[in-house]
PDB file of N, CA and C in Angstrom:
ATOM      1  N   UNK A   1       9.867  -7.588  -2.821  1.00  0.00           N
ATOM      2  CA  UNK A   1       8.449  -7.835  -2.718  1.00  0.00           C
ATOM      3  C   UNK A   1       8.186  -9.101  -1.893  1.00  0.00           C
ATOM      4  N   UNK A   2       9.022  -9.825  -2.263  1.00  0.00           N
ATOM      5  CA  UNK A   2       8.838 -11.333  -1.070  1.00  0.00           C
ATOM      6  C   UNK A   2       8.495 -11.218   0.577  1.00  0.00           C
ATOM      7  N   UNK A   3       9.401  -9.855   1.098  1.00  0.00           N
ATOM      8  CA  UNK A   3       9.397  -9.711   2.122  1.00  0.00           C
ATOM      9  C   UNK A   3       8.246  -9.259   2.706  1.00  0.00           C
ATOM     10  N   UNK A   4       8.065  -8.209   1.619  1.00  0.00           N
ATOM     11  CA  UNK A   4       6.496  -7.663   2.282  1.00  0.00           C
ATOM     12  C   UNK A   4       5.097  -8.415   2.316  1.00  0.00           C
ATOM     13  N   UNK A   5       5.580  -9.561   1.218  1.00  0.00           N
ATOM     14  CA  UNK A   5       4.285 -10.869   0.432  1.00  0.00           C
ATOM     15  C   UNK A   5       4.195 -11.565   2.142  1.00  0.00           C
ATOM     16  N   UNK A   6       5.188 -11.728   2.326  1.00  0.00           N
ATOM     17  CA  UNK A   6       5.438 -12.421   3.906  1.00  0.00           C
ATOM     18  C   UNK A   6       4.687 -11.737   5.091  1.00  0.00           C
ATOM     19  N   UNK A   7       5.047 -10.474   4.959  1.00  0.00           N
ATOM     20  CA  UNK A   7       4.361  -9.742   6.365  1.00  0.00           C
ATOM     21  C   UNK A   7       3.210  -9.995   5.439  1.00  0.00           C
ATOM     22  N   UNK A   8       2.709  -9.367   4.901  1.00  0.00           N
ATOM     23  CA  UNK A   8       1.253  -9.096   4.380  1.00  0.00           C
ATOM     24  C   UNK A   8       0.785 -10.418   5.180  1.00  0.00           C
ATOM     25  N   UNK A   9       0.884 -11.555   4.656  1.00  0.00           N
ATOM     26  CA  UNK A   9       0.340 -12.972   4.678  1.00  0.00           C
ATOM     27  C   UNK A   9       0.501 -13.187   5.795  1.00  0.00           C
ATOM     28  N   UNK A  10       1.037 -12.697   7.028  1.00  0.00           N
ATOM     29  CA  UNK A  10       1.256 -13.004   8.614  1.00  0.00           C
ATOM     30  C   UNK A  10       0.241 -11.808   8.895  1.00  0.00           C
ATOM     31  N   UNK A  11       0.410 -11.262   8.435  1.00  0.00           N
ATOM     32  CA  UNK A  11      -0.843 -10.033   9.576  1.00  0.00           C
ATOM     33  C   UNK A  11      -2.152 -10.745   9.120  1.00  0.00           C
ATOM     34  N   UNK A  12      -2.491 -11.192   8.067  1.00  0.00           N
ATOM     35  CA  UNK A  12      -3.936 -11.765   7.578  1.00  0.00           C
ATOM     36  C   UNK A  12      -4.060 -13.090   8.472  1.00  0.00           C
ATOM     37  N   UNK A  13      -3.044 -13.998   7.905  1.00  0.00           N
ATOM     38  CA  UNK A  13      -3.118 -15.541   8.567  1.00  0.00           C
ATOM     39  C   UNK A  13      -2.846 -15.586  10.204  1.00  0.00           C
ATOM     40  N   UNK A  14      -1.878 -14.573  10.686  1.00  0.00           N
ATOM     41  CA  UNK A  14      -1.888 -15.094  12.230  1.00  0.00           C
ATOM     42  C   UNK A  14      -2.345 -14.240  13.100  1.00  0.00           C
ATOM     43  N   UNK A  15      -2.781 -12.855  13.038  1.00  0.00           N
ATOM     44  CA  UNK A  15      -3.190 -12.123  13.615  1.00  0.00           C
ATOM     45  C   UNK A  15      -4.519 -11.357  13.220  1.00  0.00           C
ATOM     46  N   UNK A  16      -4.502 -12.118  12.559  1.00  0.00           N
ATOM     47  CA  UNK A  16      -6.303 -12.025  12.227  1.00  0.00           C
ATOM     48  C   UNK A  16      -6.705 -10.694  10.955  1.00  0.00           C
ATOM     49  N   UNK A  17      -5.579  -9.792  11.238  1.00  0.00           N
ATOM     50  CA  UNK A  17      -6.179  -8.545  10.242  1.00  0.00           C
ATOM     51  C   UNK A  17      -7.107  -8.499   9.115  1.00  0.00           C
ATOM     52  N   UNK A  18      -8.175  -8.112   8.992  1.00  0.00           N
ATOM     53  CA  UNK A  18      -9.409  -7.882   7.880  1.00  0.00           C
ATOM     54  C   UNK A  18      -9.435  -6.996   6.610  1.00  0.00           C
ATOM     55  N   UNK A  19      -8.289  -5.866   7.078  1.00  0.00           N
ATOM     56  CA  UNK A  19      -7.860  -5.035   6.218  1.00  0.00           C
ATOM     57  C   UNK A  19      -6.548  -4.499   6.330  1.00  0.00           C
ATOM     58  N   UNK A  20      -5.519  -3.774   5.379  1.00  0.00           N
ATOM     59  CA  UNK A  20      -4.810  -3.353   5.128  1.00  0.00           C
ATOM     60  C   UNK A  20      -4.977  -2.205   4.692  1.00  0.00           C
ATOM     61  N   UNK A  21      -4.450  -0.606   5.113  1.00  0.00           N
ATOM     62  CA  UNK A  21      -4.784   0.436   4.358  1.00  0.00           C
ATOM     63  C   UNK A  21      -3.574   0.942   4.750  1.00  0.00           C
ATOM     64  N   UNK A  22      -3.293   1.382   3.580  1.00  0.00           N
ATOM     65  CA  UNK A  22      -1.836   2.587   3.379  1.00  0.00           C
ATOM     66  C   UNK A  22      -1.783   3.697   2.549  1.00  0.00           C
ATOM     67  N   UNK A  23      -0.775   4.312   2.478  1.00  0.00           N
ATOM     68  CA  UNK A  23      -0.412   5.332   1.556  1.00  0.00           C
ATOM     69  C   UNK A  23       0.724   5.588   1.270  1.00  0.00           C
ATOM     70  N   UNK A  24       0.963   6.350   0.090  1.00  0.00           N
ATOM     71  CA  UNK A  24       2.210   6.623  -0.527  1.00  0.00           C
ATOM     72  C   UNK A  24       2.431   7.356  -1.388  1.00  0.00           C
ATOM     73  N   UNK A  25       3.448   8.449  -1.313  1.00  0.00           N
ATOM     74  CA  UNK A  25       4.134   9.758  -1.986  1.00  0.00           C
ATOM     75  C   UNK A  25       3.140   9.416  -3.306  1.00  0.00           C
ATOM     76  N   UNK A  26       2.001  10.301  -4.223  1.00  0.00           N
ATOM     77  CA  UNK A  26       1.937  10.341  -5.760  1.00  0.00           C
ATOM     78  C   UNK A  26       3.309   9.492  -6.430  1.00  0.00           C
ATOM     79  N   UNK A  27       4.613  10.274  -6.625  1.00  0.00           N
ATOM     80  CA  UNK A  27       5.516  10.274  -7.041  1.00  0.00           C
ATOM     81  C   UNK A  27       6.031   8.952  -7.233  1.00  0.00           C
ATOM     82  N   UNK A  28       5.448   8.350  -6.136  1.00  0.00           N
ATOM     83  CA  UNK A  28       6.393   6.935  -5.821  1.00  0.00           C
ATOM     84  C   UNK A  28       5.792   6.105  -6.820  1.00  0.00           C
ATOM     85  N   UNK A  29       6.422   5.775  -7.846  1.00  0.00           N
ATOM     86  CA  UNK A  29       5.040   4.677  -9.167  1.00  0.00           C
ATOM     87  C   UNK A  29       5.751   3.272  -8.570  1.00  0.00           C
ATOM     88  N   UNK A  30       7.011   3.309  -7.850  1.00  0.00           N
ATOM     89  CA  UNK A  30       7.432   1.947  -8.010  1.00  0.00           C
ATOM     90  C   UNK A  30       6.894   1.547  -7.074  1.00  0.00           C
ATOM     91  N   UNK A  31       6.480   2.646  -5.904  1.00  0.00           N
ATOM     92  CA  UNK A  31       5.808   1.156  -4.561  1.00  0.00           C
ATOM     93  C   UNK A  31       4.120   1.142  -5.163  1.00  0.00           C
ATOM     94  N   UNK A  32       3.967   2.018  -5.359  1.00  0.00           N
ATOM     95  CA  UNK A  32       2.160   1.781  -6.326  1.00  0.00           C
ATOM     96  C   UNK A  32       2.359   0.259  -7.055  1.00  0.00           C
ATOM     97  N   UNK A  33       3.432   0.279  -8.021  1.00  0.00           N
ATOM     98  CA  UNK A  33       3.439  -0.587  -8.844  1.00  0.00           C
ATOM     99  C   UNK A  33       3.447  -2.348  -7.789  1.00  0.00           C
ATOM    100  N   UNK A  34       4.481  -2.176  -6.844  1.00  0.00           N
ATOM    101  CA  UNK A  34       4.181  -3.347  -5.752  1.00  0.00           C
ATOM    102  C   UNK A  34       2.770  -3.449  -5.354  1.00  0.00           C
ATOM    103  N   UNK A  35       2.866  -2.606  -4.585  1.00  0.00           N
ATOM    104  CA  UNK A  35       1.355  -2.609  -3.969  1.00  0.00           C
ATOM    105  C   UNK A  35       0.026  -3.180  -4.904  1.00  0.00           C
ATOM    106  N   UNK A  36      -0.411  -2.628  -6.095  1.00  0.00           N
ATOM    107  CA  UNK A  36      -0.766  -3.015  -7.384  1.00  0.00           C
ATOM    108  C   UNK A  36      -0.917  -4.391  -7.156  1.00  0.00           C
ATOM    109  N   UNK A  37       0.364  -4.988  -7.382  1.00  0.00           N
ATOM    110  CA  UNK A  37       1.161  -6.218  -7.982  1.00  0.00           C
ATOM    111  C   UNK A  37       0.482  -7.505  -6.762  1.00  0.00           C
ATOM    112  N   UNK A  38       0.296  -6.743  -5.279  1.00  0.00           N
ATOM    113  CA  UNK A  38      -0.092  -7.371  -4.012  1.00  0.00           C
ATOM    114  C   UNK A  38      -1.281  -7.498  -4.029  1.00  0.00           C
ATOM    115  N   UNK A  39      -2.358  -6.640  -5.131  1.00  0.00           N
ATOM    116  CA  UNK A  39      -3.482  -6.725  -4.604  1.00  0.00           C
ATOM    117  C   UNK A  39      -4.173  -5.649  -3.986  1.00  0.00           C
ATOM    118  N   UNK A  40      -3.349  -4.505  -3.679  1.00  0.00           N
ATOM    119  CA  UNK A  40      -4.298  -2.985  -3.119  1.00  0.00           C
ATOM    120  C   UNK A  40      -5.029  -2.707  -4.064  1.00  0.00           C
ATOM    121  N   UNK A  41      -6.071  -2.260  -3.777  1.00  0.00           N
ATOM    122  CA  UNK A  41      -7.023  -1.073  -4.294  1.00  0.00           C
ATOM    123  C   UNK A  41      -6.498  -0.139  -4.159  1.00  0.00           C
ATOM    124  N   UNK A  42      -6.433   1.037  -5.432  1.00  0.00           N
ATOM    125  CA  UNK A  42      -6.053   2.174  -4.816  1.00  0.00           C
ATOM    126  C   UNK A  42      -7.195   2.606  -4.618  1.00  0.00           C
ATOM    127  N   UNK A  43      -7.975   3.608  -3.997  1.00  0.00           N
ATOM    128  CA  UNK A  43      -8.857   4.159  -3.003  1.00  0.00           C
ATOM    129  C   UNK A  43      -9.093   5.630  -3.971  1.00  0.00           C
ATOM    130  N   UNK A  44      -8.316   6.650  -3.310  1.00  0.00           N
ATOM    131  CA  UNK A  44      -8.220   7.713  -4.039  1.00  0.00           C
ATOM    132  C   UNK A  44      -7.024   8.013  -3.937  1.00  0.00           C
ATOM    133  N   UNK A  45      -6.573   9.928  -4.968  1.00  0.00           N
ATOM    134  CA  UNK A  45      -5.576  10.489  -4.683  1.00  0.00           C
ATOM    135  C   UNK A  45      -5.915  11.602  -3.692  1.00  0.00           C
ATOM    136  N   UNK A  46      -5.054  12.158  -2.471  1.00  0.00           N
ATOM    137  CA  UNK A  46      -5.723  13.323  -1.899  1.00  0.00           C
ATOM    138  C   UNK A  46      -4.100  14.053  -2.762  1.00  0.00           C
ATOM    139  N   UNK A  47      -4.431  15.382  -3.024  1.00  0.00           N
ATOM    140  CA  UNK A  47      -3.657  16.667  -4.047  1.00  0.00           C
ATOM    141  C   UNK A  47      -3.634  17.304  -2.492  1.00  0.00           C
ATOM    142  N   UNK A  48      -1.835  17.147  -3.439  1.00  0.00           N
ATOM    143  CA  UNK A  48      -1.669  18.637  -2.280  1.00  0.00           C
ATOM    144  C   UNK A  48      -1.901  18.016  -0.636  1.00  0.00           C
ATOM    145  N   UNK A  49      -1.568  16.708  -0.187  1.00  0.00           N
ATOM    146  CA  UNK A  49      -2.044  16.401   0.972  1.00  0.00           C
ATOM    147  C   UNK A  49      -1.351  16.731   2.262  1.00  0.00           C
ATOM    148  N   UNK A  50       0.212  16.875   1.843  1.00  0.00           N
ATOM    149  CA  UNK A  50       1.074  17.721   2.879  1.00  0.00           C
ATOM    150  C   UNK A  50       2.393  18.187   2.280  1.00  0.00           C
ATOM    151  N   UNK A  51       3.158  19.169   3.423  1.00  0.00           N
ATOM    152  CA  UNK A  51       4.177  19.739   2.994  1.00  0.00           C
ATOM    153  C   UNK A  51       5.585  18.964   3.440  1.00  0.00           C
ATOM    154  N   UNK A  52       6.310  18.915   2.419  1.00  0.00           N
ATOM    155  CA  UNK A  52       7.692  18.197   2.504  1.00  0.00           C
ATOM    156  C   UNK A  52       8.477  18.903   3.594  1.00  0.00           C
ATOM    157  N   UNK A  53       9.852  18.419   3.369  1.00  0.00           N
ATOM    158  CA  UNK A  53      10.652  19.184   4.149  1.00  0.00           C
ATOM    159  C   UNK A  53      11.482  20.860   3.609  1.00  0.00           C
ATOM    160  N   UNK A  54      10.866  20.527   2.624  1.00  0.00           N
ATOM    161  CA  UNK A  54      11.366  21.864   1.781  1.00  0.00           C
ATOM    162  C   UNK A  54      10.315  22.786   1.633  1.00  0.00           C
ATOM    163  N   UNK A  55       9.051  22.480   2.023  1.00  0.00           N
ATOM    164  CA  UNK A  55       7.901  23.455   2.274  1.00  0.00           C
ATOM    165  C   UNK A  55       6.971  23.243   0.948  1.00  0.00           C
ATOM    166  N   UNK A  56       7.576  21.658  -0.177  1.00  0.00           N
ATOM    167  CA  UNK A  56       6.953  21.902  -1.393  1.00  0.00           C
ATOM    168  C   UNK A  56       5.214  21.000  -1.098  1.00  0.00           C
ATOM    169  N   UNK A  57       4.303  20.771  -1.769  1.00  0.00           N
ATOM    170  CA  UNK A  57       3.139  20.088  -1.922  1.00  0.00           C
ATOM    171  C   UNK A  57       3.507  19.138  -2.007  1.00  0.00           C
ATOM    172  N   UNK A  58       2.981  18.137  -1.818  1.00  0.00           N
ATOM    173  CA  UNK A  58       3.340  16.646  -1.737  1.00  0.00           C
ATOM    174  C   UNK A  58       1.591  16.090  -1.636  1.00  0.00           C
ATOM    175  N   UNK A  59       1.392  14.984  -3.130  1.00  0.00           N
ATOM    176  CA  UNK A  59       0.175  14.146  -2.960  1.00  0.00           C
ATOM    177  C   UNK A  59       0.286  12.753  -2.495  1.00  0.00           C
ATOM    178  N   UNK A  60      -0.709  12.047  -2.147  1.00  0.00           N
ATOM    179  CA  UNK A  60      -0.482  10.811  -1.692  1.00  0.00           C
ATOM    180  C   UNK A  60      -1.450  10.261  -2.447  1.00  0.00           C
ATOM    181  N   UNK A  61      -1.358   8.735  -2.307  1.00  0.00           N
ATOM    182  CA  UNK A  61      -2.670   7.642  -2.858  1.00  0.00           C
ATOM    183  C   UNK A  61      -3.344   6.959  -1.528  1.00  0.00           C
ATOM    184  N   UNK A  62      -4.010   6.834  -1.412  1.00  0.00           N
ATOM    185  CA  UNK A  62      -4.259   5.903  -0.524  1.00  0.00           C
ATOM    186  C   UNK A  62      -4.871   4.359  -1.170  1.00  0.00           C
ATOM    187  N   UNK A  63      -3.951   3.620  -0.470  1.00  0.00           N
ATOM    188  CA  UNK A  63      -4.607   1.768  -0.896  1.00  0.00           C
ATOM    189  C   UNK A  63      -5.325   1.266   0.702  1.00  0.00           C
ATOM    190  N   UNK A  64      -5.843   0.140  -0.306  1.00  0.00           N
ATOM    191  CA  UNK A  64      -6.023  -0.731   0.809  1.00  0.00           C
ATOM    192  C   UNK A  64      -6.269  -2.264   0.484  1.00  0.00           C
ATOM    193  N   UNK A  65      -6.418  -3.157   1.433  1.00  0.00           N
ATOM    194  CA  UNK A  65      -6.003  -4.731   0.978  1.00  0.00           C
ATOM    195  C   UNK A  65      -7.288  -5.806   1.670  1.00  0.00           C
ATOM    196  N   UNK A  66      -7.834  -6.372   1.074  1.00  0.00           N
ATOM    197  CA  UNK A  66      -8.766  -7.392   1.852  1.00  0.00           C
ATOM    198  C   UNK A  66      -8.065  -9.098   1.959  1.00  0.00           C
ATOM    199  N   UNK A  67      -8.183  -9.770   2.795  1.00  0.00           N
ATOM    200  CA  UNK A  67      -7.483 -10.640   2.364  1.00  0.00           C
ATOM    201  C   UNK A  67      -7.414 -11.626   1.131  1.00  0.00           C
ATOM    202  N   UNK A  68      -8.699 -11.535   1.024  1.00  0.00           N
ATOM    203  CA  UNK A  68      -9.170 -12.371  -0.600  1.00  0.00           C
ATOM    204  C   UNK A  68      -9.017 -11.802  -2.273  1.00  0.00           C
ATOM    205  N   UNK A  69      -8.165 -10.431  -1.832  1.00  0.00           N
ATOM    206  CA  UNK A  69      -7.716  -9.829  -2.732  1.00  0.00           C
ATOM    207  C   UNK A  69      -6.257  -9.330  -2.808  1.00  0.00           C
ATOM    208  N   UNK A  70      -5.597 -10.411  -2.125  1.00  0.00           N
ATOM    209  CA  UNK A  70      -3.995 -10.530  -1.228  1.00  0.00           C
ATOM    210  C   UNK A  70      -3.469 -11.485  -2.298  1.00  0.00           C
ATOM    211  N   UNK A  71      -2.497 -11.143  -3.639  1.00  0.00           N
ATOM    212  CA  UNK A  71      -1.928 -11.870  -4.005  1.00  0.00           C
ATOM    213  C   UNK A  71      -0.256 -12.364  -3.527  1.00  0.00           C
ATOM    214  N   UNK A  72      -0.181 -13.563  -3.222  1.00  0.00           N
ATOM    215  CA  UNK A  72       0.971 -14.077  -2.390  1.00  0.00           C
ATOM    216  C   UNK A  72       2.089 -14.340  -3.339  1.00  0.00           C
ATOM    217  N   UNK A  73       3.233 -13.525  -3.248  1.00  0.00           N
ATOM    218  CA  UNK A  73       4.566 -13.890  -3.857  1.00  0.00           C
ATOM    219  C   UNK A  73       5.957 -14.856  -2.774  1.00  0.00           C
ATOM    220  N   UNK A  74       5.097 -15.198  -1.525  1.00  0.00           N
ATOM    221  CA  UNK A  74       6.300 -15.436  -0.666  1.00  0.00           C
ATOM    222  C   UNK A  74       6.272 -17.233  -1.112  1.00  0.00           C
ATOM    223  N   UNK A  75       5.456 -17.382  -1.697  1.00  0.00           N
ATOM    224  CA  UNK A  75       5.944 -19.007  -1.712  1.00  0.00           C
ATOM    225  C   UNK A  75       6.436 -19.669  -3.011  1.00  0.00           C
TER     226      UNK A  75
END
């Protein structure tokens, strides 16, 4: 998590970014749980948002990050 506390805090502080928005597998609770932990909003879930490599359903979350809602673990 340090590493990403780092980028996060360089895209806000030196390159100006206003927002952060991502996504990630339903399934995945442990990067939710980071992300969470950083400060995303989760947004919504889209169901069923695409097909894997095995042809199965696959949902996603979508987050997103403001900087004043950016909690910093890199220092």
């Amino acid at each position: 998590m340090h590493l990403l506390s780092m980028l996060i805090a360089s895209l806000f502080r030196d390159l100006g970014f206003e927002k952060i928005i991502l996504d990630t597998n339903l399934k995945n609770e442990r990067a939710q749980h980071v992300y969470e932990q950083l400060g995303f909003t989760k947004l919504r879930v889209n169901e069923n948002a695409w097909k894997d490599q095995l042809g199965e359903w696959q949902s996603s979350v979508d987050y997103e990050l403001y900087p004043e809602n950016f909690i910093s673990f890199a220092e």
